[in-house]
N, C-alpha and C. Protein backbone atom coordinates (compact mmCIF):
# COMPACT_ATOMS: atom_id res chain seq x y z
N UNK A 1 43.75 -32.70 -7.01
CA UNK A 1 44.25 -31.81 -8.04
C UNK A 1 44.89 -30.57 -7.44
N UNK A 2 44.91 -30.30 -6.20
CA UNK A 2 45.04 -29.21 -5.37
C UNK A 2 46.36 -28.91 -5.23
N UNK A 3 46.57 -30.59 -4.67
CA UNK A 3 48.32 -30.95 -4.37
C UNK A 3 49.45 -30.91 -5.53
N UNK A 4 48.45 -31.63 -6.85
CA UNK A 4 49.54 -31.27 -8.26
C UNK A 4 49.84 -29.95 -8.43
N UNK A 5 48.77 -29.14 -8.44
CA UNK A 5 48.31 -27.38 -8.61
C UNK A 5 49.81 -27.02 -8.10
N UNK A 6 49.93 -27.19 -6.40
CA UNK A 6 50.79 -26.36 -6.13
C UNK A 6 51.83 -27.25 -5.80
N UNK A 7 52.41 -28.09 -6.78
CA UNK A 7 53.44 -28.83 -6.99
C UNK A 7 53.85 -30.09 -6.23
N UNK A 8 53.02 -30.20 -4.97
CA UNK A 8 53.62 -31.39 -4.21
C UNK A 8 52.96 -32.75 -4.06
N UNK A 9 52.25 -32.75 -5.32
CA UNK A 9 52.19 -34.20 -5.36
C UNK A 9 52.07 -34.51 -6.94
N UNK A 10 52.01 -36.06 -7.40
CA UNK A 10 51.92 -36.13 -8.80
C UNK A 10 50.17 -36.87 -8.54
N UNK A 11 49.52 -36.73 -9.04
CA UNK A 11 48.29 -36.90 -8.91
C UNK A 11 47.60 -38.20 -10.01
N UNK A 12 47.17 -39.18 -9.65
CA UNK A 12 46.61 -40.58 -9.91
C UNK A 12 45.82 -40.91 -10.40
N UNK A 13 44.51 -40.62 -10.89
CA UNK A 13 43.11 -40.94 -11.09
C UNK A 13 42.58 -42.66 -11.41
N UNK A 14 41.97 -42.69 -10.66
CA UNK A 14 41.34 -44.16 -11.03
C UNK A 14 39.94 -44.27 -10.84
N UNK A 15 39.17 -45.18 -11.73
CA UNK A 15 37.72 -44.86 -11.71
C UNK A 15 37.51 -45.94 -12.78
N UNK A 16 36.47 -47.02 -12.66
CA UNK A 16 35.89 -48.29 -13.39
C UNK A 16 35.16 -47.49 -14.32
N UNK A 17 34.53 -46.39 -14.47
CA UNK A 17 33.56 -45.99 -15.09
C UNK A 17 34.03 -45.05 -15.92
N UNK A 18 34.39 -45.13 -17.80
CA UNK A 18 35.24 -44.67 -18.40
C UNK A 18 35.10 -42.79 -18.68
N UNK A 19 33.67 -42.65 -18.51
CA UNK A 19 32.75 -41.37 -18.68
C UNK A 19 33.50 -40.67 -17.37
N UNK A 20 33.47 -40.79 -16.27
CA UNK A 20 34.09 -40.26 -15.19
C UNK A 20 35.29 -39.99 -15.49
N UNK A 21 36.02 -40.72 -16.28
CA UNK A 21 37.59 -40.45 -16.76
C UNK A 21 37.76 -39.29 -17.47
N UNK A 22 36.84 -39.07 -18.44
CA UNK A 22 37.14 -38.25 -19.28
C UNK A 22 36.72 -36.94 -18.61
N UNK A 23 35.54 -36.66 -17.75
CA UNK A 23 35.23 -35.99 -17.59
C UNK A 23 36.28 -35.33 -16.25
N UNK A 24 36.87 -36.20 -15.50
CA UNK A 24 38.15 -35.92 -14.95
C UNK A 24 39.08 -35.04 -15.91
N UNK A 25 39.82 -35.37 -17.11
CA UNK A 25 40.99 -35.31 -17.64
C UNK A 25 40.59 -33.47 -18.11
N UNK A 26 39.05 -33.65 -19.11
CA UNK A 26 38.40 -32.18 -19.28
C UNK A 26 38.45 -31.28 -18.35
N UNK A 27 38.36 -31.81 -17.16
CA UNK A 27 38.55 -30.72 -15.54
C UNK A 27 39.99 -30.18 -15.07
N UNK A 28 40.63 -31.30 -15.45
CA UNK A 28 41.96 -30.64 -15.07
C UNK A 28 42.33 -29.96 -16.53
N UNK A 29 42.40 -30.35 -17.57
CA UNK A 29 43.05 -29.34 -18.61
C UNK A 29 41.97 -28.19 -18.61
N UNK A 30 41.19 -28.19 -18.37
CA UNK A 30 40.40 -27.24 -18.95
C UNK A 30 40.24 -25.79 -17.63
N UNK A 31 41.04 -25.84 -16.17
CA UNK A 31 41.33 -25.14 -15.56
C UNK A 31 42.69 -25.32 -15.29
N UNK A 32 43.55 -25.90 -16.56
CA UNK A 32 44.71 -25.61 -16.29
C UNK A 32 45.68 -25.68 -15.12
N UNK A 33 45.31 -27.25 -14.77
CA UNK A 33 45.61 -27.74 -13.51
C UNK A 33 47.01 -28.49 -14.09
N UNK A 34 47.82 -28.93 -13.35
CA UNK A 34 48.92 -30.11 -13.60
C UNK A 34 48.55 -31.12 -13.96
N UNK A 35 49.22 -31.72 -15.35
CA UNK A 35 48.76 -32.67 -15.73
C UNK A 35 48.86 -34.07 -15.24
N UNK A 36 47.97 -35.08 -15.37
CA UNK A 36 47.73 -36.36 -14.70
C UNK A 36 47.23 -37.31 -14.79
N UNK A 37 47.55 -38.51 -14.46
CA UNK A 37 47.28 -39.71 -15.13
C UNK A 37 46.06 -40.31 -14.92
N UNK A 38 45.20 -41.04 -15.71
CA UNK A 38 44.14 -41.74 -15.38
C UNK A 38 44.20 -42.82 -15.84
N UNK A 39 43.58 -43.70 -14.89
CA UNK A 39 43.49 -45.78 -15.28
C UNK A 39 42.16 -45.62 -14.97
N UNK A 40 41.68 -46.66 -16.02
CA UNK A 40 40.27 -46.95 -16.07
C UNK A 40 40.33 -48.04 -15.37
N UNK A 41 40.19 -48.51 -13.94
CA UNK A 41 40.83 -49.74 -13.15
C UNK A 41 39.39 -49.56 -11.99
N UNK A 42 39.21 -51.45 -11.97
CA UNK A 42 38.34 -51.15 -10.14
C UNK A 42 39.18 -50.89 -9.16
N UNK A 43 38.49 -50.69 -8.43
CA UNK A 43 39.20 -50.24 -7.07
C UNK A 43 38.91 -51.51 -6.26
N UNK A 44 39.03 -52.43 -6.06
CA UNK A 44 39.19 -54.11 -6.02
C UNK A 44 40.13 -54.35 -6.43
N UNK A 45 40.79 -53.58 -7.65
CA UNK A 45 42.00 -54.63 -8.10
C UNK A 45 42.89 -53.32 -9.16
N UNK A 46 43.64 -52.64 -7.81
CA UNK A 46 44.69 -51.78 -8.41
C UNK A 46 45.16 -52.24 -9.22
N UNK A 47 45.79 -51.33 -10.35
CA UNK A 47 46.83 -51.87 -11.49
C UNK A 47 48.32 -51.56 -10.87
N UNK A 48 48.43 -51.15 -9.62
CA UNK A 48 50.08 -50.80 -9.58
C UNK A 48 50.36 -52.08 -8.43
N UNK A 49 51.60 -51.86 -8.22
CA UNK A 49 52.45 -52.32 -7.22
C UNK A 49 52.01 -52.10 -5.88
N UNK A 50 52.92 -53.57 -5.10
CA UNK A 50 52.86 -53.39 -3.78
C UNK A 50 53.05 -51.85 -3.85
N UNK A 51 53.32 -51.24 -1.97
CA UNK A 51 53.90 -49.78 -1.30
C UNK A 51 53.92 -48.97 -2.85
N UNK A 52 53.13 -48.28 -3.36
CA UNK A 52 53.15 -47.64 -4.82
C UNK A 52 53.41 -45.96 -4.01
N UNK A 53 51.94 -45.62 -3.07
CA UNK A 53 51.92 -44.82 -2.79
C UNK A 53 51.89 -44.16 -1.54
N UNK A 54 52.13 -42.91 -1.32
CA UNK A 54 51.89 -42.31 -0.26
C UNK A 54 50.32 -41.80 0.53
N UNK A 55 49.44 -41.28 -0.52
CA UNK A 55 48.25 -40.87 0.25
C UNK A 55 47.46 -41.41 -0.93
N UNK A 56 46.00 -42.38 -0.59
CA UNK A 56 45.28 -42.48 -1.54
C UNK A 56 44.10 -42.08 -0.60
N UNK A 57 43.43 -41.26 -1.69
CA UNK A 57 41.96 -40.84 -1.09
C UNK A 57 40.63 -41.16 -2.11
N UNK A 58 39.58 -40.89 -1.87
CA UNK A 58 38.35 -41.42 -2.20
C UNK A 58 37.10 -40.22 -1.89
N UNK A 59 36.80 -39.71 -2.50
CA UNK A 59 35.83 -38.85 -2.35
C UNK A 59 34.42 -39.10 -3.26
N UNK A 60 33.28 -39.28 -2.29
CA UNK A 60 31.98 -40.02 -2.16
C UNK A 60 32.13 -40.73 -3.02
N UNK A 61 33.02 -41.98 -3.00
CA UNK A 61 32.95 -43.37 -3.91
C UNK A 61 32.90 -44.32 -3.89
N UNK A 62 33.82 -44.48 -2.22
CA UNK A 62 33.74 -45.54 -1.60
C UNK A 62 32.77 -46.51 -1.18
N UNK A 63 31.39 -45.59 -1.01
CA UNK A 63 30.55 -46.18 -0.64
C UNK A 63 29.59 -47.12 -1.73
N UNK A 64 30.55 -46.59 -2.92
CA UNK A 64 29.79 -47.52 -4.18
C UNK A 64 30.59 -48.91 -4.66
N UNK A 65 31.71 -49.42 -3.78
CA UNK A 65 32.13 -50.48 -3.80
C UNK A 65 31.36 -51.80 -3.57
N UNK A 66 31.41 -52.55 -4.27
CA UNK A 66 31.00 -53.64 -3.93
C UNK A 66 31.50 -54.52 -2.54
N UNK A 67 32.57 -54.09 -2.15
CA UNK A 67 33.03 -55.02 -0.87
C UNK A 67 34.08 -54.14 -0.71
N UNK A 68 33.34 -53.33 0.62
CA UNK A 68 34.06 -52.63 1.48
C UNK A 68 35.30 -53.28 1.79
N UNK A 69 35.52 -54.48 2.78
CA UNK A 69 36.43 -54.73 3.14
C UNK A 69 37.89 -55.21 2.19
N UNK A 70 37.45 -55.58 1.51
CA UNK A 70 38.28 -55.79 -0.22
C UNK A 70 38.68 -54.16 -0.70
N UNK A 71 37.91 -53.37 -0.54
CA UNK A 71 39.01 -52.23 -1.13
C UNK A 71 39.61 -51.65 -0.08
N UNK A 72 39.49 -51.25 1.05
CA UNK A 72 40.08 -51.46 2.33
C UNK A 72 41.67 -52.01 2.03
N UNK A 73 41.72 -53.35 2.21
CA UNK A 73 42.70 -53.94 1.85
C UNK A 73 43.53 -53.83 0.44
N UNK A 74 43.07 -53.88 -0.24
CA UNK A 74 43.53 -52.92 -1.90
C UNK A 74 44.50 -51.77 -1.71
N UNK A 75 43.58 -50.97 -0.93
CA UNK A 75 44.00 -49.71 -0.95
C UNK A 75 45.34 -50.05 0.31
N UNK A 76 45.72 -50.54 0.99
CA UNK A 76 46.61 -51.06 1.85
C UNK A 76 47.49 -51.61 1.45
N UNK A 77 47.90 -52.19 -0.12
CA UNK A 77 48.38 -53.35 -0.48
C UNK A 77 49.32 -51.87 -1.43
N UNK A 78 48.56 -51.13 -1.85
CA UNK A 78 49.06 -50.06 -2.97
C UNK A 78 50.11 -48.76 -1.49
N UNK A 79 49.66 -49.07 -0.80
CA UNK A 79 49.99 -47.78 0.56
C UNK A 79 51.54 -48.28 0.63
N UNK A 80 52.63 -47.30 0.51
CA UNK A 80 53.75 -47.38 1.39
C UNK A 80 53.27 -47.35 2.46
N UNK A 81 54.49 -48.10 3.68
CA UNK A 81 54.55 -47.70 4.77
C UNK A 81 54.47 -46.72 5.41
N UNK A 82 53.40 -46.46 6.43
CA UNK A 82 53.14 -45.28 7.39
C UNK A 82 52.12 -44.16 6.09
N UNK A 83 52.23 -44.75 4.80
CA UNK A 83 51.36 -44.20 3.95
C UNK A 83 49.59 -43.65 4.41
N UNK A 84 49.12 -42.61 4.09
CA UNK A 84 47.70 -42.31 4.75
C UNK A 84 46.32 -42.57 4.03
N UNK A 85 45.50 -43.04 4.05
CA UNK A 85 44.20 -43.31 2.85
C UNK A 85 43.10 -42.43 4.00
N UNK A 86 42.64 -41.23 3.01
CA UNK A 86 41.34 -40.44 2.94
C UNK A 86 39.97 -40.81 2.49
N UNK A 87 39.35 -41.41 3.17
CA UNK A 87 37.94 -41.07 2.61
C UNK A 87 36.64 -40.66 2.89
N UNK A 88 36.30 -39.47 2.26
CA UNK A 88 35.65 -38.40 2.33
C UNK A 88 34.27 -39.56 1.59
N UNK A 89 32.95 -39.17 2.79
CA UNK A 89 32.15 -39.83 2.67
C UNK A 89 30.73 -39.29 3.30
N UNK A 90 29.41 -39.01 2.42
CA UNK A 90 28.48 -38.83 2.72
C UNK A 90 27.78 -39.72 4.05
N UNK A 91 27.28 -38.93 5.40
CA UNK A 91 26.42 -40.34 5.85
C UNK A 91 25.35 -39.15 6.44
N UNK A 92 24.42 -39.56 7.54
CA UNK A 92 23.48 -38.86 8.10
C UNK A 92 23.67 -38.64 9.41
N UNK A 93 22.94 -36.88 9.79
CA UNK A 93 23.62 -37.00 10.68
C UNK A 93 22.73 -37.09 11.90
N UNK A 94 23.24 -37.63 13.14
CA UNK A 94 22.24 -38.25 14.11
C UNK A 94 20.91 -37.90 14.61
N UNK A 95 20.27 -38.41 15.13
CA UNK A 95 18.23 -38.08 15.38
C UNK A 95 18.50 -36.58 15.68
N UNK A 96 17.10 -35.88 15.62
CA UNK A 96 17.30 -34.90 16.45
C UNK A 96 16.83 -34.10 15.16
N UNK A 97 16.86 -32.63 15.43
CA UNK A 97 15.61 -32.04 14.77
C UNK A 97 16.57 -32.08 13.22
N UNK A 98 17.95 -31.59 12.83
CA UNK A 98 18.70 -31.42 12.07
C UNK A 98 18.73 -32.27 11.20
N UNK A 99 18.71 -33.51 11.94
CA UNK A 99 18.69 -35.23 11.02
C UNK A 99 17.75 -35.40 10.77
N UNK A 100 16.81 -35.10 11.19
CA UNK A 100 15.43 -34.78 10.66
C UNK A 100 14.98 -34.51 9.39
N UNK A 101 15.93 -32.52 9.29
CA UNK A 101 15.42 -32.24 8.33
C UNK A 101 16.24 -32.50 7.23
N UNK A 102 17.16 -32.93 7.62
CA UNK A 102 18.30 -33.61 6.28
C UNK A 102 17.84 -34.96 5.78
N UNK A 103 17.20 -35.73 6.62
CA UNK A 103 16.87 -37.33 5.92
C UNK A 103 15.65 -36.75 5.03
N UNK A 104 14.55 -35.65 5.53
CA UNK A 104 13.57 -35.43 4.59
C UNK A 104 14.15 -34.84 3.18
N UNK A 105 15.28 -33.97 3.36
CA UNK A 105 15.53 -33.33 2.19
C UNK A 105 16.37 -34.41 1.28
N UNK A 106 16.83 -35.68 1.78
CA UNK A 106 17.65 -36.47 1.03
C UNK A 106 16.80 -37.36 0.68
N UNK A 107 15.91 -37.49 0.96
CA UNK A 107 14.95 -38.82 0.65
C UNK A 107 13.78 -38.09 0.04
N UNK A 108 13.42 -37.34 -0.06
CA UNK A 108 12.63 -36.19 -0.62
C UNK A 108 12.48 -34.83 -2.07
N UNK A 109 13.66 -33.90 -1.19
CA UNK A 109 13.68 -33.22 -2.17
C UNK A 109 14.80 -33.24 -3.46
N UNK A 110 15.65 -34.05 -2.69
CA UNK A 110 17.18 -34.26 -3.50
C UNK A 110 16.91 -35.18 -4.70
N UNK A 111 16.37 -36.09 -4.86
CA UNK A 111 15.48 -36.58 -5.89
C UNK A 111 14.84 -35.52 -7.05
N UNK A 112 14.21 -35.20 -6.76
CA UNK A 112 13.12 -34.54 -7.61
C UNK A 112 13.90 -33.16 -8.27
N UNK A 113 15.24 -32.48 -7.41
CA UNK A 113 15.69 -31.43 -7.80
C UNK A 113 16.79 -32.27 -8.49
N UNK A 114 17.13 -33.29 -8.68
CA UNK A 114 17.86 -33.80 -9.99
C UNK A 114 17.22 -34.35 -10.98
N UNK A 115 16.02 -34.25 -10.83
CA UNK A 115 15.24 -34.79 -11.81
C UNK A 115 14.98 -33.87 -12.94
N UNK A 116 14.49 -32.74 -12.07
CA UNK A 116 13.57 -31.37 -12.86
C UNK A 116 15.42 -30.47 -13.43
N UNK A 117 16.30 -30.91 -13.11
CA UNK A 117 17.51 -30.72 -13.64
C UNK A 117 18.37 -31.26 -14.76
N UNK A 118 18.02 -32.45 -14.50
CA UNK A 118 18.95 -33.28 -15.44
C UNK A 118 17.79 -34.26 -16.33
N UNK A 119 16.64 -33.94 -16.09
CA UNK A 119 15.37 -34.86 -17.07
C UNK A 119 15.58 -35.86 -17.26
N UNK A 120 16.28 -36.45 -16.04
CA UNK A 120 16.25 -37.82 -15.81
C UNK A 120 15.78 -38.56 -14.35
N UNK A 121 14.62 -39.19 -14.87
CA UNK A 121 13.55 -39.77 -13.85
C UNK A 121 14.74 -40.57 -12.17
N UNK A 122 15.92 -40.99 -12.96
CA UNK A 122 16.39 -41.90 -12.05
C UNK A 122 17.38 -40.90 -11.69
N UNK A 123 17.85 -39.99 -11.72
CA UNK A 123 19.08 -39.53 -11.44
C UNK A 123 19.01 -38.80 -9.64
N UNK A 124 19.84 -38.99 -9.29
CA UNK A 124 19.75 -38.48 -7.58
C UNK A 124 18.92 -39.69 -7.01
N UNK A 125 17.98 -40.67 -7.89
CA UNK A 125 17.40 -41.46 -6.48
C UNK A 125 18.69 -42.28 -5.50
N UNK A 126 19.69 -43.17 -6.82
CA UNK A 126 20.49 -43.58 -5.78
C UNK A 126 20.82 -43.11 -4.62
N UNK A 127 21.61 -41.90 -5.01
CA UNK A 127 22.19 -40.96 -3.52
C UNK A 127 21.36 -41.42 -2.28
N UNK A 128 20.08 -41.14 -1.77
CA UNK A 128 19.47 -41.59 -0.85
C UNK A 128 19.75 -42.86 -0.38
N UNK A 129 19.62 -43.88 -1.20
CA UNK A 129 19.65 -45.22 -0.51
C UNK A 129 21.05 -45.74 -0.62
N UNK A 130 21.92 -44.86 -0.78
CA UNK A 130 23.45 -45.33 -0.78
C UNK A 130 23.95 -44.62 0.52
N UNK A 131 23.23 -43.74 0.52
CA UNK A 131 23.68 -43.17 1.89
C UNK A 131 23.22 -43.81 3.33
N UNK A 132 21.93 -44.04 2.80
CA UNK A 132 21.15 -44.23 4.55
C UNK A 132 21.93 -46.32 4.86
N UNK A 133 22.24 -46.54 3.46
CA UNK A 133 23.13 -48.35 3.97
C UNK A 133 23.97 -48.36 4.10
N UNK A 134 24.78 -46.96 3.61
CA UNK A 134 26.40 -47.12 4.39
C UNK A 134 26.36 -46.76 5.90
N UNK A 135 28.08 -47.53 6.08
CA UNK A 135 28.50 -47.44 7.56
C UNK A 135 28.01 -46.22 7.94
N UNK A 136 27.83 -46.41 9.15
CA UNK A 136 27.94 -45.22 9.89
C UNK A 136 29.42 -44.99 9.79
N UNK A 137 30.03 -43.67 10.85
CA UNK A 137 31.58 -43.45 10.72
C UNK A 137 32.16 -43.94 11.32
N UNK A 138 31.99 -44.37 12.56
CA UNK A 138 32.78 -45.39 13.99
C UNK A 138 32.40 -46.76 13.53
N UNK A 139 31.60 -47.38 12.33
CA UNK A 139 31.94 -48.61 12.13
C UNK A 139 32.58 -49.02 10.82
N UNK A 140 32.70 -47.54 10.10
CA UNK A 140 33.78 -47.94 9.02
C UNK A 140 35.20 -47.72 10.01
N UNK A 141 35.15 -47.12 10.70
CA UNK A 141 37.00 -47.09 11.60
C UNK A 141 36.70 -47.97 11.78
N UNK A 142 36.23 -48.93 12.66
CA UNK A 142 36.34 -50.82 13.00
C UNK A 142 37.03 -51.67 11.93
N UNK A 143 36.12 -51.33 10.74
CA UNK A 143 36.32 -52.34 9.58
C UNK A 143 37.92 -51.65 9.25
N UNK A 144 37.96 -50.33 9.48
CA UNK A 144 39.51 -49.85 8.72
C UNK A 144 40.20 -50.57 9.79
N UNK A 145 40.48 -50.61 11.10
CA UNK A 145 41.04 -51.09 12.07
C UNK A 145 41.68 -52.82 11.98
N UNK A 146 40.02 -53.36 11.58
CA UNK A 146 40.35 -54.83 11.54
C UNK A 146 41.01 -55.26 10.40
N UNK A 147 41.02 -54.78 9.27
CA UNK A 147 41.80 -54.89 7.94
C UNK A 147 43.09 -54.92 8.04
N UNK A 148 43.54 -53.49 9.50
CA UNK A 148 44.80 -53.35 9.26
C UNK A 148 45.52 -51.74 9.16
N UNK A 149 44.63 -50.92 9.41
CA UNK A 149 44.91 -49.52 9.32
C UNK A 149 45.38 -48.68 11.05
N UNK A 150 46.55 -48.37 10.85
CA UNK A 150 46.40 -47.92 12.76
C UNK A 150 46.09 -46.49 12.55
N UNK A 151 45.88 -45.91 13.59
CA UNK A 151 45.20 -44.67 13.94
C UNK A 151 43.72 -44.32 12.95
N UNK A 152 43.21 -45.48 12.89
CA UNK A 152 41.80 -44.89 12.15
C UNK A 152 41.11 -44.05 12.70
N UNK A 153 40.53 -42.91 12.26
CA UNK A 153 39.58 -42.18 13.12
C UNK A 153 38.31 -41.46 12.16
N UNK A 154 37.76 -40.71 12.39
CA UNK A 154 36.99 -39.69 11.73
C UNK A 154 36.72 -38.50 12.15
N UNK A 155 36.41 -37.92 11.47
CA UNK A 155 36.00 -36.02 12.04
C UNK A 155 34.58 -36.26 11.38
N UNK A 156 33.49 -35.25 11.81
CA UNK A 156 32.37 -35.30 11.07
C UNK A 156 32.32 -33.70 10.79
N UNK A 157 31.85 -33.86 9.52
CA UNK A 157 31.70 -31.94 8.92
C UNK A 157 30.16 -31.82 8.01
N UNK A 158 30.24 -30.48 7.92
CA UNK A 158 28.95 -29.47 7.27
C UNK A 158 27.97 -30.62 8.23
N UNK A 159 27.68 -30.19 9.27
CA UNK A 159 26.52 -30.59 10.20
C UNK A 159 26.63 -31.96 10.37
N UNK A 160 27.17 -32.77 10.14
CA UNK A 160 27.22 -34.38 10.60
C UNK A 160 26.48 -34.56 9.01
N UNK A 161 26.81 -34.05 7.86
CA UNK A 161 26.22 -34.96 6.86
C UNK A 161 27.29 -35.28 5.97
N UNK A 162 28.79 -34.99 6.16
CA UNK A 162 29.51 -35.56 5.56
C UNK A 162 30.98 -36.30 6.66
N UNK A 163 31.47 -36.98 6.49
CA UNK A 163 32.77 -37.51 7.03
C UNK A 163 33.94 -38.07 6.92
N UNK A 164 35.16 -37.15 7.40
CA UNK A 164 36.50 -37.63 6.69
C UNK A 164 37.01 -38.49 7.50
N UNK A 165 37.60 -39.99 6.64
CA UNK A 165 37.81 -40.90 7.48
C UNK A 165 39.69 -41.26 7.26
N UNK A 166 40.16 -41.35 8.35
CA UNK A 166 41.41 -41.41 8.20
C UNK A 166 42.07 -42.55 8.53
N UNK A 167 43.45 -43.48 7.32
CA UNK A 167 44.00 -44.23 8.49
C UNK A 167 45.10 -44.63 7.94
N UNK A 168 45.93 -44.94 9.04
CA UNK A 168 47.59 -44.80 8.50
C UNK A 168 48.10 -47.02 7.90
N UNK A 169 48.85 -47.07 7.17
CA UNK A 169 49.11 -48.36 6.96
C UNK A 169 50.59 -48.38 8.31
N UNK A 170 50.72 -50.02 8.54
CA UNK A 170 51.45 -49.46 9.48
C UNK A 170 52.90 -49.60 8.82
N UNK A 171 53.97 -48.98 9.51
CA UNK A 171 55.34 -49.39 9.21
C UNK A 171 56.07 -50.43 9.25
């Protein structure tokens, strides 16, 4: 929404889950962002065209796909050439006293403070166990690699508990 904001991009939304839509569309009108389109579509099975776009990104969603390597390729099939796909992705970050105290607070307290928040018994448990079964970050670049993505890489940020994963389709 950043890129519509300050004019240089037209901005996409897609999301299987129709509640997320709306609550998208309320966010951008309601801070008066540039307006933008939403498809209620999986991410398995774009609604557009081959080369559609230039940058598609994903922020903590990816990891709720049913078959990584299938949206991988999706998202490759929708990419112009030399086009870039972002995805911004929760994981943990390695042993050591830090990972430590982050697996206790994610498996622990992150639970219970969405609970006593949102008065719902189940809410925040997923997060934990979606996190600790996804890729690590050097084996989602593999899988981006073997699909078909060149220059895959990652950066790791806010302490090794989140990671942006990058990779170009080729020309």
């Amino acid at each position: 929404m950043a890129l519509a904001e300050a004019g240089r991009a037209r901005v996409i939304g897609v999301d299987f889950a129709h509640a997320m839509l709306l609550l998208a569309r309320e966010k951008s009108a309601g801070e008066g962002r540039a307006p933008s389109a939403y498809f209620e579509a999986d991410a398995l099975r774009l609604p557009f065209a081959d080369s559609s776009f230039d940058l598609v990104t994903s922020a903590f969603g990816f990891r709720n796909l049913a078959n990584y390597a299938a949206g991988l390729r999706e998202t490759l099939r929708v990419l112009k050439p030399g086009g870039l796909l972002a995805i911004l992705e929760f994981t943990e970050p390695r042993d050591g006293f830090f990972g430590t105290i982050y697996r206790w607070y994610l498996h622990r307290v992150l639970p219970r403070v969405g609970r006593a928040i949102s008065g719902d018994a189940s809410a925040y448990s997923y997060l934990p166990a979606s996190v600790s079964r996804f890729f690590l970050p050097e084996e989602l670049v593999e899988l981006m690699r073997r699909v078909g993505y060149r220059q895959a890489k990652y950066e790791m940020w806010t302490g090794g508990t989140v990671a942006l994963h990058t990779g170009q389709r080729c020309g």
